[in-house]
C-alpha atoms as a PDB file:
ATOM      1  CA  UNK A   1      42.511  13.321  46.970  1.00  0.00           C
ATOM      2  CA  UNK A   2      43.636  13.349  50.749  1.00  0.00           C
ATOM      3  CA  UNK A   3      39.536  13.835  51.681  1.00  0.00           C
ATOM      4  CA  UNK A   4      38.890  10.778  49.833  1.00  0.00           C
ATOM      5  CA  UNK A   5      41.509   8.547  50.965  1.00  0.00           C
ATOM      6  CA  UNK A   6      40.087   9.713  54.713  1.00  0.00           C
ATOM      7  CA  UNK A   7      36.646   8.860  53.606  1.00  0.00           C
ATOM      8  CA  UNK A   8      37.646   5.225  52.321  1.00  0.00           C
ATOM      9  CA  UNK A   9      39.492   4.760  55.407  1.00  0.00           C
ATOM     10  CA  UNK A  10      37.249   5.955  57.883  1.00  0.00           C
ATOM     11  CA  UNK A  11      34.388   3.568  56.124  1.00  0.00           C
ATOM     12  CA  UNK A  12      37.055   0.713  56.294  1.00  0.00           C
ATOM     13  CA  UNK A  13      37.251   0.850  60.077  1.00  0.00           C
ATOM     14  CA  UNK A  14      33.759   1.395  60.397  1.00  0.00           C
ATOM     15  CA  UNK A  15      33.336  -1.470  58.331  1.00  0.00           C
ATOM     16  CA  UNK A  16      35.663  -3.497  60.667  1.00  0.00           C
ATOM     17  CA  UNK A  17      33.645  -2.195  63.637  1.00  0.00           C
ATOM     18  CA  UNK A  18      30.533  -3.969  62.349  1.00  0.00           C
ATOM     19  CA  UNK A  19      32.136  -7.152  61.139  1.00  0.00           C
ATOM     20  CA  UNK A  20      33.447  -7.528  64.931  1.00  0.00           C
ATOM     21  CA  UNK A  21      30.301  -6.629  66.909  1.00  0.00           C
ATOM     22  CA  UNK A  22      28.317  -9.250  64.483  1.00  0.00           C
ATOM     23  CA  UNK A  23      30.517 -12.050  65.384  1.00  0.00           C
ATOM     24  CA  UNK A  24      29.740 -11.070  68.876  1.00  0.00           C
ATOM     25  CA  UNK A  25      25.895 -10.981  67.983  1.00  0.00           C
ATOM     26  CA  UNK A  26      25.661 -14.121  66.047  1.00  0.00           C
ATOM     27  CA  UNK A  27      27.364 -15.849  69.449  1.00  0.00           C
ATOM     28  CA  UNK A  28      24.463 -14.899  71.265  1.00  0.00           C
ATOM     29  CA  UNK A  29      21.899 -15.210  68.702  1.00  0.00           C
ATOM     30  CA  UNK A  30      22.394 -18.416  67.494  1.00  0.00           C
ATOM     31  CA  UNK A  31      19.915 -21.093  69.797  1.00  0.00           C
ATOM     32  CA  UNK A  32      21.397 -22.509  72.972  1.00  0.00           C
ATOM     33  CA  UNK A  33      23.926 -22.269  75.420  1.00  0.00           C
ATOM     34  CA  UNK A  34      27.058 -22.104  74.022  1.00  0.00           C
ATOM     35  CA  UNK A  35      28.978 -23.860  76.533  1.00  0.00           C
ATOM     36  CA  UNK A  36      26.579 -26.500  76.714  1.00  0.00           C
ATOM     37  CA  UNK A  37      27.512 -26.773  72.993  1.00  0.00           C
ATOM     38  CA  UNK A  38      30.808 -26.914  73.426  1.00  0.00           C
ATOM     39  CA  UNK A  39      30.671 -29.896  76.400  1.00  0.00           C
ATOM     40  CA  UNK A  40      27.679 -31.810  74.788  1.00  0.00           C
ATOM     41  CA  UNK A  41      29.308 -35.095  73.224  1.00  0.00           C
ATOM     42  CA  UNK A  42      27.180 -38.105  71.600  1.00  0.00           C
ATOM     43  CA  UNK A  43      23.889 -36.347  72.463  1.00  0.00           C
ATOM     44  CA  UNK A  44      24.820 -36.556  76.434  1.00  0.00           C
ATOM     45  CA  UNK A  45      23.755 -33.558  78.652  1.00  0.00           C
ATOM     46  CA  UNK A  46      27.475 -32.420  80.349  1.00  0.00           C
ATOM     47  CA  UNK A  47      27.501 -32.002  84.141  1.00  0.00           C
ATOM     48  CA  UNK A  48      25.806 -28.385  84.946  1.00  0.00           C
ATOM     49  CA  UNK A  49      28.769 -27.500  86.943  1.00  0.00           C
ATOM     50  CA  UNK A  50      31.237 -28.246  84.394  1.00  0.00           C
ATOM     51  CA  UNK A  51      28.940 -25.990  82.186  1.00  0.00           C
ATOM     52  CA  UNK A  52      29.108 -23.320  84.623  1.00  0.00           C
ATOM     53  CA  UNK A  53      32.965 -23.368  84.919  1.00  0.00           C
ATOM     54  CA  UNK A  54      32.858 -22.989  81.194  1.00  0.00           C
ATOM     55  CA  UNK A  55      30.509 -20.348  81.177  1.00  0.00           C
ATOM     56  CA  UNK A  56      32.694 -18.137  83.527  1.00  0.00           C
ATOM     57  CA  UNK A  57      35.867 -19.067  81.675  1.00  0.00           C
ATOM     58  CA  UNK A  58      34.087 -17.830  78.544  1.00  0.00           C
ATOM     59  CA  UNK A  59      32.275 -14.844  80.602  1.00  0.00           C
ATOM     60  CA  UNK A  60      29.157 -15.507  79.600  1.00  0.00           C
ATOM     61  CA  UNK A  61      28.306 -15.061  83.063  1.00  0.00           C
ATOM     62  CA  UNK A  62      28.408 -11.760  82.498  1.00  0.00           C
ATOM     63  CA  UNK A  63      26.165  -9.020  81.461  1.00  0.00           C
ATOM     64  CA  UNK A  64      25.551  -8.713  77.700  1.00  0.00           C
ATOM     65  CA  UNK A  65      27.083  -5.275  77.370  1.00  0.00           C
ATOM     66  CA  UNK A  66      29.935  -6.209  79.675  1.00  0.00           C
ATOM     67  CA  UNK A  67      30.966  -9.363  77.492  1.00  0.00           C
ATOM     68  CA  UNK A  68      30.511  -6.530  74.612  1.00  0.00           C
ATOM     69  CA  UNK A  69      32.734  -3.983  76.113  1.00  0.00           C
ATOM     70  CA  UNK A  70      35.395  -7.068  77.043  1.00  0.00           C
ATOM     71  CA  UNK A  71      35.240  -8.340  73.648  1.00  0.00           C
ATOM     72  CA  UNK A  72      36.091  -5.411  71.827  1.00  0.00           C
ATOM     73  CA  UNK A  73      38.972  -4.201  74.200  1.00  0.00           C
ATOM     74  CA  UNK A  74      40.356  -7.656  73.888  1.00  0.00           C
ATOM     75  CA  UNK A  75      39.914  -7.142  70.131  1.00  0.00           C
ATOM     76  CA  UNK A  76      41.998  -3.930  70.059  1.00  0.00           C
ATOM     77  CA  UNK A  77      44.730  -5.187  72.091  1.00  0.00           C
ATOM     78  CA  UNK A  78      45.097  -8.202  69.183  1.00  0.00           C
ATOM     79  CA  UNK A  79      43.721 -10.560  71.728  1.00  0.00           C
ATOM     80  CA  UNK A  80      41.497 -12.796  70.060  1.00  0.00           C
ATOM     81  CA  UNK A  81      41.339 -15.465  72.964  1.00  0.00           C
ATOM     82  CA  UNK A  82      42.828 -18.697  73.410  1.00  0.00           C
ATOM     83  CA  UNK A  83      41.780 -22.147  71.933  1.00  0.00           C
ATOM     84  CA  UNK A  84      39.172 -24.393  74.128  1.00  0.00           C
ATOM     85  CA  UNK A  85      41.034 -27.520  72.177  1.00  0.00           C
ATOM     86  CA  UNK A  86      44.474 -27.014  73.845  1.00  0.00           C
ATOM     87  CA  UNK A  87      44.646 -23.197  75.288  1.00  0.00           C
ATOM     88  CA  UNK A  88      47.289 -21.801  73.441  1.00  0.00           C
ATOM     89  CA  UNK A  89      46.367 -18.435  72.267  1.00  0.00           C
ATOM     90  CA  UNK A  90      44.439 -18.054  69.153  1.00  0.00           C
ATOM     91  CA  UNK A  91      46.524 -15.054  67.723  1.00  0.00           C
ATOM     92  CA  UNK A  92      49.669 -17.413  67.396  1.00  0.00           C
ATOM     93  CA  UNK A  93      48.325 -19.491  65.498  1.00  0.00           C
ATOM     94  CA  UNK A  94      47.242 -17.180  63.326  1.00  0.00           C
ATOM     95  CA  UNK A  95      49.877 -15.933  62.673  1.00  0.00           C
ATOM     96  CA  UNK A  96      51.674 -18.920  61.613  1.00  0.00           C
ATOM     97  CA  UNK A  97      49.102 -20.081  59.260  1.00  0.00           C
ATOM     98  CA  UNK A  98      48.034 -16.822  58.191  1.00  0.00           C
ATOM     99  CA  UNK A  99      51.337 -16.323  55.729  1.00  0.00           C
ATOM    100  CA  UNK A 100      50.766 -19.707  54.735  1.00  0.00           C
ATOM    101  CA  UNK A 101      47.537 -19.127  53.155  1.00  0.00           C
ATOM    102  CA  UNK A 102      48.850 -15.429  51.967  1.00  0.00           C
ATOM    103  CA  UNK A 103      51.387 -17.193  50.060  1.00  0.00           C
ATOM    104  CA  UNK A 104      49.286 -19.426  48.207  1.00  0.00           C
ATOM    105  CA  UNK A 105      46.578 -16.618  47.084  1.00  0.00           C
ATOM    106  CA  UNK A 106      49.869 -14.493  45.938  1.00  0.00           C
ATOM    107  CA  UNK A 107      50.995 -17.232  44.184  1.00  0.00           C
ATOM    108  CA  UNK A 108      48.083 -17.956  42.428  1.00  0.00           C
ATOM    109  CA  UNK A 109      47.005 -14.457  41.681  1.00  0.00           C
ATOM    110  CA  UNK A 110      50.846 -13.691  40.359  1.00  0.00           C
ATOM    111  CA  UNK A 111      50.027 -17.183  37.885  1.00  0.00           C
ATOM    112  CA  UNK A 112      46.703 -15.931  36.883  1.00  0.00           C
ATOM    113  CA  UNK A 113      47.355 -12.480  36.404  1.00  0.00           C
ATOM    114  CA  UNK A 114      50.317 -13.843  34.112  1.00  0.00           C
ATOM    115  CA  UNK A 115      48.003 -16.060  32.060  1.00  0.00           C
ATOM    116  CA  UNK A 116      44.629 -14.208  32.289  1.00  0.00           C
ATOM    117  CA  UNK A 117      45.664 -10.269  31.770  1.00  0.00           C
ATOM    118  CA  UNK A 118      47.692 -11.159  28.349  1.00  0.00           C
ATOM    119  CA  UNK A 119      45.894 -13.413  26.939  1.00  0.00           C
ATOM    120  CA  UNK A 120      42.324 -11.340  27.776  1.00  0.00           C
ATOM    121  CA  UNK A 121      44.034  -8.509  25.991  1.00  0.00           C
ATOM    122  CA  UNK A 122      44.955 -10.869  22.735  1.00  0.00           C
ATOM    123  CA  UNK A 123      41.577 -11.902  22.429  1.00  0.00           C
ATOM    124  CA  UNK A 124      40.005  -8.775  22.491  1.00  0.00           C
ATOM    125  CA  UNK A 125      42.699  -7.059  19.667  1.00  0.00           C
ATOM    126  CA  UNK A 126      41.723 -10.106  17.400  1.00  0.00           C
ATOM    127  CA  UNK A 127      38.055 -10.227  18.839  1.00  0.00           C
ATOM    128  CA  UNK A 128      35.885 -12.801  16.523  1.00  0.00           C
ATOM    129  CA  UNK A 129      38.694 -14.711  15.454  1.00  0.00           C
ATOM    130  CA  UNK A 130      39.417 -18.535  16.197  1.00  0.00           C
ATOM    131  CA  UNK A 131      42.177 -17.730  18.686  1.00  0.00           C
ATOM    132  CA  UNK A 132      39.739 -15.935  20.541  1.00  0.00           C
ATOM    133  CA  UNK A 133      36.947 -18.188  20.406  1.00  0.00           C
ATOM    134  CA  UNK A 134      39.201 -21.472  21.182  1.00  0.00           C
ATOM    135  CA  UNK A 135      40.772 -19.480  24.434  1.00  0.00           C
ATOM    136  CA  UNK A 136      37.049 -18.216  25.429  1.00  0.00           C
ATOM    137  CA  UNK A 137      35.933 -21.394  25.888  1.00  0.00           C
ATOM    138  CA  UNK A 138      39.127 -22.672  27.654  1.00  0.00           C
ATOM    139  CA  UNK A 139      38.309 -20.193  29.788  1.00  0.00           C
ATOM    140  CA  UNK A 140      34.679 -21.099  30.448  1.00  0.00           C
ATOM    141  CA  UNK A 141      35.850 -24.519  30.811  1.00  0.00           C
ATOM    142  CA  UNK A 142      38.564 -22.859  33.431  1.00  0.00           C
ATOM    143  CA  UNK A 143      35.956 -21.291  35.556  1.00  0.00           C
ATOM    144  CA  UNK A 144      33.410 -24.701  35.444  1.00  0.00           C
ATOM    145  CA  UNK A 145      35.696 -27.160  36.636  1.00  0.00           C
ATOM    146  CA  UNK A 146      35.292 -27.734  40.234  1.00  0.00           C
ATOM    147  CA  UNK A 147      38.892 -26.819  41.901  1.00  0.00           C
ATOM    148  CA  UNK A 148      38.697 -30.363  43.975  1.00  0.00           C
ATOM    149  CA  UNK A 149      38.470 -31.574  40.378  1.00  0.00           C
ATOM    150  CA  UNK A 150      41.626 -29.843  38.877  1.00  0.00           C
ATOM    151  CA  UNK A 151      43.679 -30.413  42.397  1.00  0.00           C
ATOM    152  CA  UNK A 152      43.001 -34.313  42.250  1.00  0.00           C
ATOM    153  CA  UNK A 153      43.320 -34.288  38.718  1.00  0.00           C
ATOM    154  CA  UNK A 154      46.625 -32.771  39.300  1.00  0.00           C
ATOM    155  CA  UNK A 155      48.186 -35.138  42.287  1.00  0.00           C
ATOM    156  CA  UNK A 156      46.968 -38.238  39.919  1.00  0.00           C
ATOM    157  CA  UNK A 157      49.239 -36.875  36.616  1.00  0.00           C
ATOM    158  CA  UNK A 158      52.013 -34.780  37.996  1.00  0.00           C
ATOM    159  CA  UNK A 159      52.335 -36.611  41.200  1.00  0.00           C
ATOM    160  CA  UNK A 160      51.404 -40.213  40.929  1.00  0.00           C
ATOM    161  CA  UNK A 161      51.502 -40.524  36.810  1.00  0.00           C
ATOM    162  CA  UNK A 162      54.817 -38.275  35.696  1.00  0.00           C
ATOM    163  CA  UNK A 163      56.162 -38.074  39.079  1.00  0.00           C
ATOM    164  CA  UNK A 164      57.389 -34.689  38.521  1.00  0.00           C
ATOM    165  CA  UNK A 165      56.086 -32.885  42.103  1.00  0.00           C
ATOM    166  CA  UNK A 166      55.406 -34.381  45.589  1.00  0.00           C
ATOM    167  CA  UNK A 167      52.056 -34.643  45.492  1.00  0.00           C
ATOM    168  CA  UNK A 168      51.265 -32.293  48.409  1.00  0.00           C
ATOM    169  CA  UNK A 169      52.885 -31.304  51.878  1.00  0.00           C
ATOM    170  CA  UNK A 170      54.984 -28.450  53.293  1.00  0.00           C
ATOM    171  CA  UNK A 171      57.975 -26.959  54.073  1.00  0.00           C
ATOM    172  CA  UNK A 172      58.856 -24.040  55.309  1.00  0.00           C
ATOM    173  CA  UNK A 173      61.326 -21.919  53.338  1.00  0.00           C
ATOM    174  CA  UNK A 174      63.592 -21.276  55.709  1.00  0.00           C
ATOM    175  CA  UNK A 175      64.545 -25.346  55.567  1.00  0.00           C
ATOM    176  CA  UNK A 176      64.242 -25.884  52.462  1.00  0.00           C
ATOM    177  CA  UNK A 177      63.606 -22.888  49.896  1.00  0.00           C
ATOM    178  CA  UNK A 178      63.452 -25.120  47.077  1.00  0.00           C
ATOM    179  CA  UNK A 179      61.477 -27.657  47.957  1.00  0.00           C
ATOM    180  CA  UNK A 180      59.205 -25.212  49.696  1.00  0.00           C
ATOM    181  CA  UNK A 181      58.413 -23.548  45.978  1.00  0.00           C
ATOM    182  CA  UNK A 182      57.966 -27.259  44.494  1.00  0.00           C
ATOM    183  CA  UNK A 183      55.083 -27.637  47.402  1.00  0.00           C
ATOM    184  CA  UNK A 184      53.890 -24.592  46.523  1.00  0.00           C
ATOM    185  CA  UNK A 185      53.400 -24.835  42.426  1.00  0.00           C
ATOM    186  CA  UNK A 186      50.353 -27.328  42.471  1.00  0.00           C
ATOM    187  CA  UNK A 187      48.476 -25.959  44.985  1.00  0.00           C
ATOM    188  CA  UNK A 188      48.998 -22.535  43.605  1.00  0.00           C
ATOM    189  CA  UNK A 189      48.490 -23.129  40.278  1.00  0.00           C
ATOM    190  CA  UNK A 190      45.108 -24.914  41.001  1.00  0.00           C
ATOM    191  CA  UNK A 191      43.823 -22.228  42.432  1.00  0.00           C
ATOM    192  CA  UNK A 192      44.762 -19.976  39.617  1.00  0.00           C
ATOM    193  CA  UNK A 193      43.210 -21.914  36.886  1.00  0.00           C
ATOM    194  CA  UNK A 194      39.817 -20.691  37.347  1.00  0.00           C
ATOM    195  CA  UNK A 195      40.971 -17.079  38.472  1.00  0.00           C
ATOM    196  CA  UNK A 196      43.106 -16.964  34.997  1.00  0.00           C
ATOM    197  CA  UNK A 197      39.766 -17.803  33.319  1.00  0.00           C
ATOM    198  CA  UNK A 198      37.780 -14.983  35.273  1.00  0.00           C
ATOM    199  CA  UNK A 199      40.819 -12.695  34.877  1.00  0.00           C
ATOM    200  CA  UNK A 200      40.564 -13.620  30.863  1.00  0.00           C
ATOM    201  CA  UNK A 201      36.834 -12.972  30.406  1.00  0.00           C
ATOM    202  CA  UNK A 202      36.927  -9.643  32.298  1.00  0.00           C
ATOM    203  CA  UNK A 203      40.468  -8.525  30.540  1.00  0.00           C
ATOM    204  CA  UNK A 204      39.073  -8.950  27.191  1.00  0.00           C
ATOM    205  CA  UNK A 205      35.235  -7.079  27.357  1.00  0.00           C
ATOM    206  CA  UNK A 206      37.012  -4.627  29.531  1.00  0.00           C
ATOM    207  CA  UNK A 207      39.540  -4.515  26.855  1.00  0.00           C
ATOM    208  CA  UNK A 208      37.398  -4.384  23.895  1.00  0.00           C
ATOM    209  CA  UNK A 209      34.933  -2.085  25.380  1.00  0.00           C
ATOM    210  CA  UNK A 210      38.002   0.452  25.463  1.00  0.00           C
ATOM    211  CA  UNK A 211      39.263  -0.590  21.756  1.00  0.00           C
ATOM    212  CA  UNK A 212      36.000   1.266  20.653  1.00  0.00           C
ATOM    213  CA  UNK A 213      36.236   4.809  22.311  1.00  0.00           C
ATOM    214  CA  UNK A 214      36.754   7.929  20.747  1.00  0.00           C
ATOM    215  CA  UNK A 215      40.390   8.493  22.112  1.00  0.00           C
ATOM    216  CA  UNK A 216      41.260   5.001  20.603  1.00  0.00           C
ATOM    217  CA  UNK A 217      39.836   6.015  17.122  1.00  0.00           C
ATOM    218  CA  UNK A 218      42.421   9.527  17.467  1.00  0.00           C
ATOM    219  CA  UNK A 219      45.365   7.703  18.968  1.00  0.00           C
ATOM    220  CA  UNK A 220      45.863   5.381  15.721  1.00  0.00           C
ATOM    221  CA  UNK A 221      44.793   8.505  13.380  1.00  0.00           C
ATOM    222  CA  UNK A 222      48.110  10.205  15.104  1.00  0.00           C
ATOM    223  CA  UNK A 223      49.526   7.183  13.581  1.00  0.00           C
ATOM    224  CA  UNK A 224      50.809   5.712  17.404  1.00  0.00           C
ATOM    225  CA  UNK A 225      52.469   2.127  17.267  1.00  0.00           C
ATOM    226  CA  UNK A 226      49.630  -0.778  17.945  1.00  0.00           C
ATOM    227  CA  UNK A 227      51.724  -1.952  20.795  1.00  0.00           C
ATOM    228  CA  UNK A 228      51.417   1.477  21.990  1.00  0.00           C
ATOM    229  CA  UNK A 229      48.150   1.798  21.706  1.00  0.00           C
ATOM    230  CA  UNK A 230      46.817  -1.215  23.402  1.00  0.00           C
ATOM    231  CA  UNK A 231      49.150  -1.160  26.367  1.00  0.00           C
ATOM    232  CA  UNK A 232      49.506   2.160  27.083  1.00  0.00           C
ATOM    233  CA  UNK A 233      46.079   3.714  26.153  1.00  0.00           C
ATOM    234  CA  UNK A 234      43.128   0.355  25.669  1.00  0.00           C
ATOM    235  CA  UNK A 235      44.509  -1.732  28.729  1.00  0.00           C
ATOM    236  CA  UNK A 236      45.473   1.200  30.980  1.00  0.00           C
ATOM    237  CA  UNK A 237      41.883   2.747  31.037  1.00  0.00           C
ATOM    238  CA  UNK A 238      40.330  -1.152  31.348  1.00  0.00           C
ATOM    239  CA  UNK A 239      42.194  -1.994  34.616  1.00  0.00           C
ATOM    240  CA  UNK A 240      39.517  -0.784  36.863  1.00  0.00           C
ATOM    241  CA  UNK A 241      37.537  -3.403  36.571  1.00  0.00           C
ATOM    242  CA  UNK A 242      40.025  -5.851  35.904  1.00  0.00           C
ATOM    243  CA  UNK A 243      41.932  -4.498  39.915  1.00  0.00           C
ATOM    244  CA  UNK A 244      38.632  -4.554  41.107  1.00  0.00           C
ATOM    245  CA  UNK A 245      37.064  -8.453  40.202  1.00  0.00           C
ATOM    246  CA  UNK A 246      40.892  -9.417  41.099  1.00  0.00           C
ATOM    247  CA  UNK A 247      40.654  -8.223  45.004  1.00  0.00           C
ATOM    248  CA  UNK A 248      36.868  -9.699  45.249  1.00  0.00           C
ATOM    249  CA  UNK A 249      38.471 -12.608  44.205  1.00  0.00           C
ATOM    250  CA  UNK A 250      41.630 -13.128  46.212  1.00  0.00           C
ATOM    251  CA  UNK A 251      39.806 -11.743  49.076  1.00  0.00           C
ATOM    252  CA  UNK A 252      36.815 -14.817  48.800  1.00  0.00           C
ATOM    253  CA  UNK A 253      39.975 -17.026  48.706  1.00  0.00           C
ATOM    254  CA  UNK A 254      41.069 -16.033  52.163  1.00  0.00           C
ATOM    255  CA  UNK A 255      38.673 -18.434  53.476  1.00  0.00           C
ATOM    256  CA  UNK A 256      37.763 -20.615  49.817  1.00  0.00           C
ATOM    257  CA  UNK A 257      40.814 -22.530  50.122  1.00  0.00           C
ATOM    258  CA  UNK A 258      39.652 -25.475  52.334  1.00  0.00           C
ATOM    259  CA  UNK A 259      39.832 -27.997  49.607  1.00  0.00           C
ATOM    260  CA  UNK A 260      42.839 -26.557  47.948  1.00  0.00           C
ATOM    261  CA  UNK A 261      44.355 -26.955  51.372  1.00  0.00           C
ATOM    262  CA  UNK A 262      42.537 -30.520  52.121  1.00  0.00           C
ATOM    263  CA  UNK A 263      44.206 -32.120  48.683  1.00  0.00           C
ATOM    264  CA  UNK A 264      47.307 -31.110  49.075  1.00  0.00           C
ATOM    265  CA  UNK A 265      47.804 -30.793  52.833  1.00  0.00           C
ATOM    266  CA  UNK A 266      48.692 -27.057  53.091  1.00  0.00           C
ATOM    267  CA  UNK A 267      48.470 -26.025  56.914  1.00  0.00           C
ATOM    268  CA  UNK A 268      47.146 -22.710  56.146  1.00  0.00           C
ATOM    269  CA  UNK A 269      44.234 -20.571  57.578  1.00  0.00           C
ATOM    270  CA  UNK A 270      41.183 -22.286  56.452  1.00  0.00           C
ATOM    271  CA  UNK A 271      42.220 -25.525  57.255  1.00  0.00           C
ATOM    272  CA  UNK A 272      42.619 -23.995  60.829  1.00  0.00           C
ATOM    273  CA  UNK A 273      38.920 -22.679  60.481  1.00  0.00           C
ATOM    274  CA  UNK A 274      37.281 -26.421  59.588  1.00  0.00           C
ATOM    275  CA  UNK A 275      39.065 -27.442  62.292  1.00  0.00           C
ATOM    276  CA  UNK A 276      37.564 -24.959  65.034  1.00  0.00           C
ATOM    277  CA  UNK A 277      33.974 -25.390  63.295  1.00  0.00           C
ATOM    278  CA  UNK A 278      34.499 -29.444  63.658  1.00  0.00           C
ATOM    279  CA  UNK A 279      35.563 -28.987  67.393  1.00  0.00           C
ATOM    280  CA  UNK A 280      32.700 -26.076  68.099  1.00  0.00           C
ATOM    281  CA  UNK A 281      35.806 -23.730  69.220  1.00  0.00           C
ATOM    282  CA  UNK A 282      33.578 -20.995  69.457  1.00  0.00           C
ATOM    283  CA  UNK A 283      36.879 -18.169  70.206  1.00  0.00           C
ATOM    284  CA  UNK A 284      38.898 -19.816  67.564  1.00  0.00           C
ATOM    285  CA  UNK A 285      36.177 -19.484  64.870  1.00  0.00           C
ATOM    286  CA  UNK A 286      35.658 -15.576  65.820  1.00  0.00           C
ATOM    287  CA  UNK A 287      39.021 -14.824  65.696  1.00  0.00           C
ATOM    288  CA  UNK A 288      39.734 -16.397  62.482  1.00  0.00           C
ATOM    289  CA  UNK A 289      36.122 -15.130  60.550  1.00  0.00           C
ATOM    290  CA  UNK A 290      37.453 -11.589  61.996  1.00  0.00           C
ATOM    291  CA  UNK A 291      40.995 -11.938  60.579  1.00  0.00           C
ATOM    292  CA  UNK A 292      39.659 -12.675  57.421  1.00  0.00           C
ATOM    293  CA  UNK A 293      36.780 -10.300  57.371  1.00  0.00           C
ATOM    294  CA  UNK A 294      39.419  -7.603  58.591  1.00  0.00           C
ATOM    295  CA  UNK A 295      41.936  -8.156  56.029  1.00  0.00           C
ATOM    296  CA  UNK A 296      39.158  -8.390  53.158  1.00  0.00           C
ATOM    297  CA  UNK A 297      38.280  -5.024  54.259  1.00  0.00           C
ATOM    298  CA  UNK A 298      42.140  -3.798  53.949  1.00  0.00           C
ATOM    299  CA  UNK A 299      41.971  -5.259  50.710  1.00  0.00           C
ATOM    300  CA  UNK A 300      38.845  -3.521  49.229  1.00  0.00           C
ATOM    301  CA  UNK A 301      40.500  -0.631  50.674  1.00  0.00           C
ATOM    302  CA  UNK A 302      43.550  -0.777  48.815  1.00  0.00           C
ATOM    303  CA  UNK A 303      41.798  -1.397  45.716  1.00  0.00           C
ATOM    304  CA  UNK A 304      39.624   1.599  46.459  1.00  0.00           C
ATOM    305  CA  UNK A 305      42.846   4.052  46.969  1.00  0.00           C
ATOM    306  CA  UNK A 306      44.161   2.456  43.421  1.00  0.00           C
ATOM    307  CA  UNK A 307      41.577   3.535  41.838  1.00  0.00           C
ATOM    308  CA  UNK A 308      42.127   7.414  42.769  1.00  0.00           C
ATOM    309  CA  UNK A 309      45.856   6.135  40.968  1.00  0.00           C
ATOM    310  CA  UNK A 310      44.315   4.778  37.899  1.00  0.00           C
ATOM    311  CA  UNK A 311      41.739   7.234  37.664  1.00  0.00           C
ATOM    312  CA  UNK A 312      42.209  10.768  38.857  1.00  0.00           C
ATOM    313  CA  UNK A 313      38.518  11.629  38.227  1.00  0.00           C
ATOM    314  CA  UNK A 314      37.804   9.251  40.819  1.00  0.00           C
ATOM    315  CA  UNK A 315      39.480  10.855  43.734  1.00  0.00           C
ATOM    316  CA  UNK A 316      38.502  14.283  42.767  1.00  0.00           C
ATOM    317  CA  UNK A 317      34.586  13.413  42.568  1.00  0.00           C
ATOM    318  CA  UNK A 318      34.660  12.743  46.466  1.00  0.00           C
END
């Protein structure tokens, strides 16, 4: 067990290692001078010694594997460089948007764990039966719909029709806890729509899949309670892949919430990102894309050291 919790963990950081020096690549790859870039408004060529002072300022100037080295330091101090827009340092605003966004993937993945997980599990016990083919396609229908679709669909009859929510903004909880959740329940539970739907589908072959085993068939010949059964044997022994398409999918969401974030004005972290690609912040978009690549990493590894809890075999096999 300890061997393969090193392993996972050594391959996370590697992972991290890689994700960093190809934002540094791509920065160098991609065609032109970035600081020309940066200065280059309505198609007119910026004055070369403006360029210049940006280059320095952005050490370009500087040897390739200097820059590197620089970078990566930088990188491991948690500096990730300060905003060509206004200069404040990129790593506080990070970190104020950062739980913002966090908060609305919990959120949603609490809400579609809640509808998806149970209701997966139903539909597999009674597996060919209306219920299951009327929530199946809810579900498909769930996992189709555009999430620009449900969110405006959502301001237009809970915010403008029924008046029941504000029909976007925020708050932070510290003012105003309760109005802070009442932000928080539309955009959260559009995102969680489609994940309940994905959460449903997986949930119920994973589910039924397990229904027909062997230990299944000896577990109700002991004469064990049905309830029993399916929660403590059939669903136990399916949430592997159930944990695992959950973390792919809150960890895409780290930076798939744009239009969540656009409809209902959320100042999270991917708002933050559009903004830096819009404005060609070069530092601020690789220190956001490695935030988020770093944390999907932490993520996957989590869900890989789960799996040595849910499955034993799993960590002994390494």
């Amino acid at each position: 067990m300890i061997g393969y919790v090193l392993q996972r963990t050594t391959v996370a950081f590697v992972l991290i290692w890689l994700v960093a020096t190809s934002i540094f690549m791509v920065l160098h790859i991609i065609p032109g001078d970035p600081a020309e870039l940066l200065l280059s408004q309505g198609g007119v060529s910026p004055d070369p010694a403006i360029v210049a002072d940006l280059r320095e300022q952005l050490g370009l100037n500087k040897p390739l594997p200097v820059q590197y080295s620089t970078y990566i330091t930088k990188v491991l101090h948690g500096d990730l460089g300060v905003s060509l827009q206004d200069g404040y340092p990129i790593v506080d605003e990070v970190l104020v948007r950062l739980p913002r966004t966090l908060e609305l993937i919990l959120a949603a993945g609490l809400i579609a764990m809640a509808i998806g997980i149970p209701f997966g599990t139903l539909a597999a016990v009674r597996s060919g039966t209306p219920y299951d083919r009327i929530a199946s396609t809810l579900a498909s229908i769930a996992i189709s719909v555009p999430v620009f679709v449900i969110g405006t669909l959502a301001v237009l009859v809970f915010a403008q029709i029924l008046k029941l929510v504000p029909a976007g903004g925020f708050v932070a909880f510290s003012e105003d806890p309760v109005k802070h959740l009442t932000l928080l329940v539309m955009p959260a539970s559009t995102i969680a729509i489609g994940l309940a739907g994905i959460l449903f589908r997986i949930t119920r072959n994973s589910v039924l899949e397990v229904l027909g085993r062997e230990f299944i068939r000896v577990a109700r010949a002991k004469g064990l309670a049905r309830t029993r059964i399916i929660i403590a044997h059939a669903l136990r022994n399916a949430l592997v892949p159930i944990v695992t398409v959950l973390a792919l999918q809150l960890g895409m969401l780290l930076g798939g919430t744009v239009l969540v974030e656009y409809v209902f004005n959320w100042p999270g972290l991917s708002g933050y990102l559009v903004r830096a690609v819009e404005a060609r912040d070069y530092p601020e978009v690789m220190g956001i894309v490695l935030v988020i690549s770093t944390i999907f990493v932490f993520l996957n590894l989590a869900v890989d050291l789960l799996y040595a809890v849910l499955d034993p075999r799993v960590g002994q096999s390494r």
